[in-house]
Protein backbone atom coordinates (compact mmCIF):
# COMPACT_ATOMS: atom_id res chain seq x y z
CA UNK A 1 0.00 0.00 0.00
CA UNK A 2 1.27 3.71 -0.74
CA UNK A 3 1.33 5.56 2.18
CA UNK A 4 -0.60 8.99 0.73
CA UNK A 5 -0.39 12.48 1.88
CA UNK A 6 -3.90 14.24 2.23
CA UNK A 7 -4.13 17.58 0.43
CA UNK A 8 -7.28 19.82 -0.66
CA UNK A 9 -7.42 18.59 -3.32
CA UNK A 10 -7.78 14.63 -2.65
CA UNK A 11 -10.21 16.10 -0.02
CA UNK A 12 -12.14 18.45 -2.47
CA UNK A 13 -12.46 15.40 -4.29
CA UNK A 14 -14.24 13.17 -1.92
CA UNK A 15 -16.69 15.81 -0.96
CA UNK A 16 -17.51 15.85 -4.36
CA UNK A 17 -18.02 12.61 -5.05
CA UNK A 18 -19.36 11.86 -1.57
CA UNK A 19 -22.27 14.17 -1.84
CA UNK A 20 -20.79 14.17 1.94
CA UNK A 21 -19.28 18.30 2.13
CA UNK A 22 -16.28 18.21 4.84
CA UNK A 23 -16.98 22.03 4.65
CA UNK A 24 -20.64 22.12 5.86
CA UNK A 25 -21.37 18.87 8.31
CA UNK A 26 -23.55 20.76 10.44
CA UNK A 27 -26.08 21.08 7.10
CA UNK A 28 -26.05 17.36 7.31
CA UNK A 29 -26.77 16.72 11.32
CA UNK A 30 -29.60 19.86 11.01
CA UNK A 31 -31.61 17.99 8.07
CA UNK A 32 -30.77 14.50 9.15
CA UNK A 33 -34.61 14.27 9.76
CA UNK A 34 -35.67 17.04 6.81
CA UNK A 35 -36.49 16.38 2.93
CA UNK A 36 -33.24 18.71 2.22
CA UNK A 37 -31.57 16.50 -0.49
CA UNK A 38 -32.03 15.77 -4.21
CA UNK A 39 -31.24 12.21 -5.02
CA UNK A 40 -31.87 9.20 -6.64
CA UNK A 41 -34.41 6.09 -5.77
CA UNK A 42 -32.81 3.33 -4.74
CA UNK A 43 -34.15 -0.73 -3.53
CA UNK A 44 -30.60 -0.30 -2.23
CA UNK A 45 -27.00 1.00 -2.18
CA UNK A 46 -25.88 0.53 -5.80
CA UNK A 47 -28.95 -0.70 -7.09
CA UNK A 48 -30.67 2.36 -8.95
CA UNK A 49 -34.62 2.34 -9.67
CA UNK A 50 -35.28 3.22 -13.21
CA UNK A 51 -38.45 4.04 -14.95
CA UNK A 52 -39.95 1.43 -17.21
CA UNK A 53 -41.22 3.17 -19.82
CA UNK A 54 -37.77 5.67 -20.60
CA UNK A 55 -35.29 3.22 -18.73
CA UNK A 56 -33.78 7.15 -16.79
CA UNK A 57 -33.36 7.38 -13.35
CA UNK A 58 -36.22 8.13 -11.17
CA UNK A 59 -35.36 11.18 -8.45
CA UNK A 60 -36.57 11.58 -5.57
CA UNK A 61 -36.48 14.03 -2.39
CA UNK A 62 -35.12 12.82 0.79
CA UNK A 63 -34.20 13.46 4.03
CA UNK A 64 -29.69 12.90 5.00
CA UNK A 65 -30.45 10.01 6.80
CA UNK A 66 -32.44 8.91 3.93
CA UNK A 67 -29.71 9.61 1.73
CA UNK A 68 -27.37 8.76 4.12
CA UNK A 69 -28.86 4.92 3.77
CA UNK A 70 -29.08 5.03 0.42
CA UNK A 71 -25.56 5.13 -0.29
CA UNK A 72 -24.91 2.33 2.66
CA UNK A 73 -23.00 4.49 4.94
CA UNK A 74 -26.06 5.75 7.58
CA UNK A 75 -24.50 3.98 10.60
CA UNK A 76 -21.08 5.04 9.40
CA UNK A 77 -21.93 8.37 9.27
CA UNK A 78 -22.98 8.41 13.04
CA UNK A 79 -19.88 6.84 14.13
CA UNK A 80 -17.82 9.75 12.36
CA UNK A 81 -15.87 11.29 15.28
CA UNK A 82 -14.75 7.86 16.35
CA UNK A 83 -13.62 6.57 12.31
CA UNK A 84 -12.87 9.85 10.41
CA UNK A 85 -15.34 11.59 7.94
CA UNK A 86 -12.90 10.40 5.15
CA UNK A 87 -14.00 6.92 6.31
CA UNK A 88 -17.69 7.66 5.89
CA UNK A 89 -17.17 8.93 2.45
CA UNK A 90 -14.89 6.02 1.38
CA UNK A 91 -17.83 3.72 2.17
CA UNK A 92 -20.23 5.59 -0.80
CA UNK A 93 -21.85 3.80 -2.88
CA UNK A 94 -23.64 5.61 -5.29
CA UNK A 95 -27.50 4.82 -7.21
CA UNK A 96 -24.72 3.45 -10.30
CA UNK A 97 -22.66 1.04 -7.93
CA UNK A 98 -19.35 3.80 -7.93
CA UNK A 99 -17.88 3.69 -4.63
CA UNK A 100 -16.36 6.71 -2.78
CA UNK A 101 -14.43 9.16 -5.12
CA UNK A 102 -16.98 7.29 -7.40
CA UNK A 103 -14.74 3.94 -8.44
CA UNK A 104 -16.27 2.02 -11.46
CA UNK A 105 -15.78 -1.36 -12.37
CA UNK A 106 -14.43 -0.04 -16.30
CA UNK A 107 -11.16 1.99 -14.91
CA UNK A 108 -10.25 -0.61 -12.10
CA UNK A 109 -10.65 -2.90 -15.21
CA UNK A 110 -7.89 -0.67 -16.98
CA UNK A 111 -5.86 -0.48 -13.78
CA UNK A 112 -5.66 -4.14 -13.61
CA UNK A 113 -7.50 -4.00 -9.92
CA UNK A 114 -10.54 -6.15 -11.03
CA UNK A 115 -11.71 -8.89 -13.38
CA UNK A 116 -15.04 -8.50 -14.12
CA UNK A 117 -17.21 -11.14 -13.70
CA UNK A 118 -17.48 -14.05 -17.07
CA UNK A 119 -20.60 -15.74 -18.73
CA UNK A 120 -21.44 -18.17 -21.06
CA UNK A 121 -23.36 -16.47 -24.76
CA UNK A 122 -24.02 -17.96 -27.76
CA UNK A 123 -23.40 -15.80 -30.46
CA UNK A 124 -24.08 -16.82 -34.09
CA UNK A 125 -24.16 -20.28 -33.17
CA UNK A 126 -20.70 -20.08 -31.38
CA UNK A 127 -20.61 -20.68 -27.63
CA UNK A 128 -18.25 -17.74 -25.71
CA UNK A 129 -17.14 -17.03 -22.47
CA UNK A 130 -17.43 -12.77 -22.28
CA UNK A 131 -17.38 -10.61 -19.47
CA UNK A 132 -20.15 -8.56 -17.69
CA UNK A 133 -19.60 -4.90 -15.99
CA UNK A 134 -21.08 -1.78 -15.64
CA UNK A 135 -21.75 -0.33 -19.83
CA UNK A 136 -21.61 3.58 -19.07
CA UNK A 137 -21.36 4.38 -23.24
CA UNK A 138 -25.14 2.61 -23.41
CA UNK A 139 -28.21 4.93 -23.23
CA UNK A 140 -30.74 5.00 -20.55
CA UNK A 141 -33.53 3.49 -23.02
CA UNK A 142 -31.53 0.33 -23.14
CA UNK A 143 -32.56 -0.53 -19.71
CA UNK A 144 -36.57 0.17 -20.52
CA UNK A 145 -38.72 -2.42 -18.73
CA UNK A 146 -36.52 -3.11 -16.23
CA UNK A 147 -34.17 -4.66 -18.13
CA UNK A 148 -30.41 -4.66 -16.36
CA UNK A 149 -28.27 -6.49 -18.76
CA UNK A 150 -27.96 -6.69 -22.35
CA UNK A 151 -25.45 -8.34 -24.73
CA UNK A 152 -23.49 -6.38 -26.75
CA UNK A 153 -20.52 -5.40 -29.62
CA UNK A 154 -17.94 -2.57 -27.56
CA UNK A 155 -17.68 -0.07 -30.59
CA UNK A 156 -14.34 1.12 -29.57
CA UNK A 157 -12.99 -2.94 -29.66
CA UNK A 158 -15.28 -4.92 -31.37
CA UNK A 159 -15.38 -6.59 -28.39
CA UNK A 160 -18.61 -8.90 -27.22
CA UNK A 161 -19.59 -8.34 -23.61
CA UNK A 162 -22.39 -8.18 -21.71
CA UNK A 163 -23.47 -4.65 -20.29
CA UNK A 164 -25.08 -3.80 -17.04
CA UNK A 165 -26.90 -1.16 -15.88
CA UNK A 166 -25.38 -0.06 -12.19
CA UNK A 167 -21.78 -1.75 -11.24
CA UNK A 168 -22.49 -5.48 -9.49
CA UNK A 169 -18.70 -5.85 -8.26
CA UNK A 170 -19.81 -9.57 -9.17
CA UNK A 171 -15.84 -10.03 -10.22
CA UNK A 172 -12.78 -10.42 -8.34
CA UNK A 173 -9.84 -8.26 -6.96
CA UNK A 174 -6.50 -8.34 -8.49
CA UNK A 175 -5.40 -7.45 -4.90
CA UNK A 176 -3.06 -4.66 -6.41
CA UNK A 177 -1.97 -1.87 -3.55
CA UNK A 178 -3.55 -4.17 -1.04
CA UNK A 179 -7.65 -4.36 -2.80
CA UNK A 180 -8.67 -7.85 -2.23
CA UNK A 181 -12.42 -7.25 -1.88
CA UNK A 182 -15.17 -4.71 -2.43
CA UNK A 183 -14.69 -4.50 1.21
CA UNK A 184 -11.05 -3.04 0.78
CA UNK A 185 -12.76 -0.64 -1.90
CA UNK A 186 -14.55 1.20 0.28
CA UNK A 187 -11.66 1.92 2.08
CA UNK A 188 -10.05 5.44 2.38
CA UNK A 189 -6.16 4.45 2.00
CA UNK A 190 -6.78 2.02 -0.85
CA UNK A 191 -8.92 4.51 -2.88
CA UNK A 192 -5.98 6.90 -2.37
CA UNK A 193 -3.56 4.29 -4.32
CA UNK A 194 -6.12 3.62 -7.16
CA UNK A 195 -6.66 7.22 -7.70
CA UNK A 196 -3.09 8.08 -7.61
CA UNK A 197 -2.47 5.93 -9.68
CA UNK A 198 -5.73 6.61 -12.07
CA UNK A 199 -4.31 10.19 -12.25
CA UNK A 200 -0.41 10.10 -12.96
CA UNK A 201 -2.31 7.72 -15.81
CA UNK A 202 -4.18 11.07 -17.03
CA UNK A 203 -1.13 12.96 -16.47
CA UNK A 204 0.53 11.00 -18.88
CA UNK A 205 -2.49 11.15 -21.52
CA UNK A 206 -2.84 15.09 -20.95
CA UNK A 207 0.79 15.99 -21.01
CA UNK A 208 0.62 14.43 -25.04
CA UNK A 209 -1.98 16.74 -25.96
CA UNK A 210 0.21 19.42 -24.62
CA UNK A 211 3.15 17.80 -25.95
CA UNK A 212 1.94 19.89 -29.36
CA UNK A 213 3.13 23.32 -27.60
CA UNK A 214 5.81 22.74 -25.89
CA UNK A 215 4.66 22.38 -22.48
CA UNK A 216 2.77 19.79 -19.91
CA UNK A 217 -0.16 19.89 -17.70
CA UNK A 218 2.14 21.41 -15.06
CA UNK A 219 3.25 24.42 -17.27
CA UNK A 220 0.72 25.11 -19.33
CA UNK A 221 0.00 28.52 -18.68
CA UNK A 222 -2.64 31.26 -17.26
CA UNK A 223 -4.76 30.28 -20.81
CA UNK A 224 -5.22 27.00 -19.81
CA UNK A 225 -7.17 25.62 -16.32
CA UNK A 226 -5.02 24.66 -13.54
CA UNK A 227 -3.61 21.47 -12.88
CA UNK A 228 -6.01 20.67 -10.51
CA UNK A 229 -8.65 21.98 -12.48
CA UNK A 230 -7.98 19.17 -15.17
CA UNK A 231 -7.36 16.73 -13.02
CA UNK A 232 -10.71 17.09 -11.36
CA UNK A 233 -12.76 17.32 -14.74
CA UNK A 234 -10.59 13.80 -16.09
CA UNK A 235 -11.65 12.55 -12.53
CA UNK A 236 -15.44 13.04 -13.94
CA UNK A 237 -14.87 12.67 -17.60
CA UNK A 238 -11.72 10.87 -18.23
CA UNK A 239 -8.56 12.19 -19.73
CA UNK A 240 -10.10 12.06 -23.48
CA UNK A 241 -12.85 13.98 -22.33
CA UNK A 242 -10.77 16.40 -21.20
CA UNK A 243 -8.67 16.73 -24.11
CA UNK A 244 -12.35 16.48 -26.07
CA UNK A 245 -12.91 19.67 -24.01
CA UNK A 246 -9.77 21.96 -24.77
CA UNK A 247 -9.81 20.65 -28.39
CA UNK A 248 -13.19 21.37 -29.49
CA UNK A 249 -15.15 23.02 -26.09
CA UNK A 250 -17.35 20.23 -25.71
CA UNK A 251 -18.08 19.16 -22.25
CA UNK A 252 -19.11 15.96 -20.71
CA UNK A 253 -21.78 14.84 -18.71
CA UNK A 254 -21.92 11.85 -16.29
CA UNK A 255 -25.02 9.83 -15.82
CA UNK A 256 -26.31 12.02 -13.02
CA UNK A 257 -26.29 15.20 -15.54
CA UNK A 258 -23.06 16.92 -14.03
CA UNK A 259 -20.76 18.95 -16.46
CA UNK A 260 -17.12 18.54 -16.32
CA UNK A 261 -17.04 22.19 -16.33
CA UNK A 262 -18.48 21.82 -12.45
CA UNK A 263 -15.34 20.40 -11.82
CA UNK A 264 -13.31 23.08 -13.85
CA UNK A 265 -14.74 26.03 -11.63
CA UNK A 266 -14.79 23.80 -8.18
CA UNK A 267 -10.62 22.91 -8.50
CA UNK A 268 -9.96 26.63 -9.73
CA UNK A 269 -8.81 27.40 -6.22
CA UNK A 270 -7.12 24.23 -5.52
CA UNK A 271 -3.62 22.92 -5.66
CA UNK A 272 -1.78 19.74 -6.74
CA UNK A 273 1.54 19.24 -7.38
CA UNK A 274 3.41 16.15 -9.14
CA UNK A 275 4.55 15.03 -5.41
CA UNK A 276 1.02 14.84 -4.29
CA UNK A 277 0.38 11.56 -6.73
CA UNK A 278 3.56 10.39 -6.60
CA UNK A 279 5.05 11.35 -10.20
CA UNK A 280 8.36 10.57 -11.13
C-alpha cells in the first residue's frame, strides 16, 4: 500500500463525489430528519430504480439520513468522530454502484484492480465465455422495462460483452496496492492508491496533448485551467474527455447530468503538485 499524503485537493475530491461536504457537516446533522436532499431512488446501495417506460433514473427528495442509507454508509456516518469523515465517504456507494471518489468497475478494469465477472453467450451459433460490468457508453432506453443487462458489440474494440446497468462488483480483486475485496474498496487508504495511480495515468495522456506546444499539464499557462482543475474534470470525464474539451469546447456529462465544467470552476482554487500523486 502507498502511504498517501492528504491535500485539498484529494479532499475536495471526496466531498464531491461523496455528496458528503467536509466544509458544511452541520447542514447534514440539522436535516438528518428534513427532505433537504435531491437524489436518486434506490431498492438499495448501488442498485438504482429506473423508470420502465424511458429506462432514466427516477429522483426523488429525501431526508440525510435517507440519503445517508441510500448510499450504505447511515451507521457510518454516526460513528464519524470515532472513524474519520474520510472513512464515511470512502464507504459511498452511489444509485450506479461507484464507490467513494466514485470507483467504477471499467477503470479498475484498466488499472488491472478487477476482473469482471465471465458468462457463457451464444453468439451466431458459437458458444463464448465474455465478461459482464457496468456499460456507461449505453443509453438509458436500453434498460426500458426493467431490463439490467444486455449483450453487446464494444464499438471502440469490437469486443462482445455483456453490459449492465449499475456496477455489481460480481468479479474479483486483483489485490493490487492491497484491494482484495469490495470491502477493501470502500476503504479510504486504498482509494488513495487507485486514484493516484488513475491520475499520474491522465497525467501522462494530458501531457501528449500538450506535448503539441511545448509544455505539460504542469506548465501550461494562465490560458489554460489549472492542474487541478484538469485533473478534477478527467476525474469526472476521463482524460479524453478532457482533451475532447480543450480541443473542441465540448463538455461531458456523467449519468447524473453533471458537467465537467463543475469540476473546472470547483478545482480553480485548488492545488496539486506532481509530489502529491507520486510522479516521477
Amino acid at each position: 500500500m502507498e502511504t498517501v499524503r492528504r491535500t485539498d485537493f484529494f479532499q475536495r475530491l471526496l466531498d464531491m463525489e461523496s455528496r458528503i461536504d467536509s466544509r458544511d457537516l452541520g447542514w447534514y446533522t440539522v436535516n438528518l430528519d428534513t427532505e433537504a436532499m435531491d437524489y436518486w431512488a434506490v431498492r438499495q446501495p448501488g442498485r438504482l430504480v429506473r423508470s420502465a417506460e424511458t429506462g432514466a433514473p427516477l429522483p426523488r427528495r429525501c431526508t440525510i439520513a435517507e440519503f445517508l442509507a441510500a448510499t450504505g454508509v447511515l451507521d457510518l456516518f454516526q460513528d464519524r468522530e470515532t472513524i474519520g469523515l474520510a472513512a464515511v465517504q470512502a464507504a459511498v456507494i452511489n444509485p450506479w454502484g461507484f464507490v467513494g471518489f466514485q470507483f467504477g468497475e471499467p477503470l479498475l478494469i484498466d488499472l488491472q484492480y478487477y476482473r469482471p465477472a465471465m458468462e457463457d453467450v451464444v453468439i451466431d451459433g458459437q458458444q463464448l465465455r465474455v465478461p459482464s460490468f457496468y456499460a456507461s457508453t449505453l443509453p438509458d432506453s436500453t434498460w426500458r422495462d426493467g431490463k439490467a443487462s444486455v449483450l453487446y458489440q464494444d464499438e471502440a474494440t469490437g469486443r462482445w460483452q455483456i453490459g449492465t446497468d449499475v456496477n455489481r462488483w460480481q468479479g474479483t480483486f486483483t489485490g493490487r496496492d492491497g484491494v482484495h475485496s469490495f470491502d477493501d474498496l470502500r476503504t479510504y487508504d486504498c482509494q488513495l492508491a487507485i486514484l493516484r495511480r488513475s491520475l499520474r495515468h491522465t497525467v501522462t495522456i494530458l501531457d501528449r496533448h500538450f506535448a503539441t506546444a511545448g509544455c505539460d499539464i504542469w506548465t501550461a499557462g494562465p490560458d489554460v485551467p489549472s492542474p487541478a482543475s484538469l485533473l478534477g474534470a478527467a476525474h469526472l470525464a476521463g482524460p479524453f474527455g478532457v482533451v475532447a474539451y480543450l480541443e473542441h469546447g465540448r463538455p461531458h456529462h456523467d449519468e447524473a447530468g453533471t458537467s465537467m465544467t463543475t469540476y473546472l470552476e470547483a478545482f480553480a482554487d485548488v492545488t496539486v503538485t506532481p509530489d502529491d500523486l507520486g510522479v516521477q
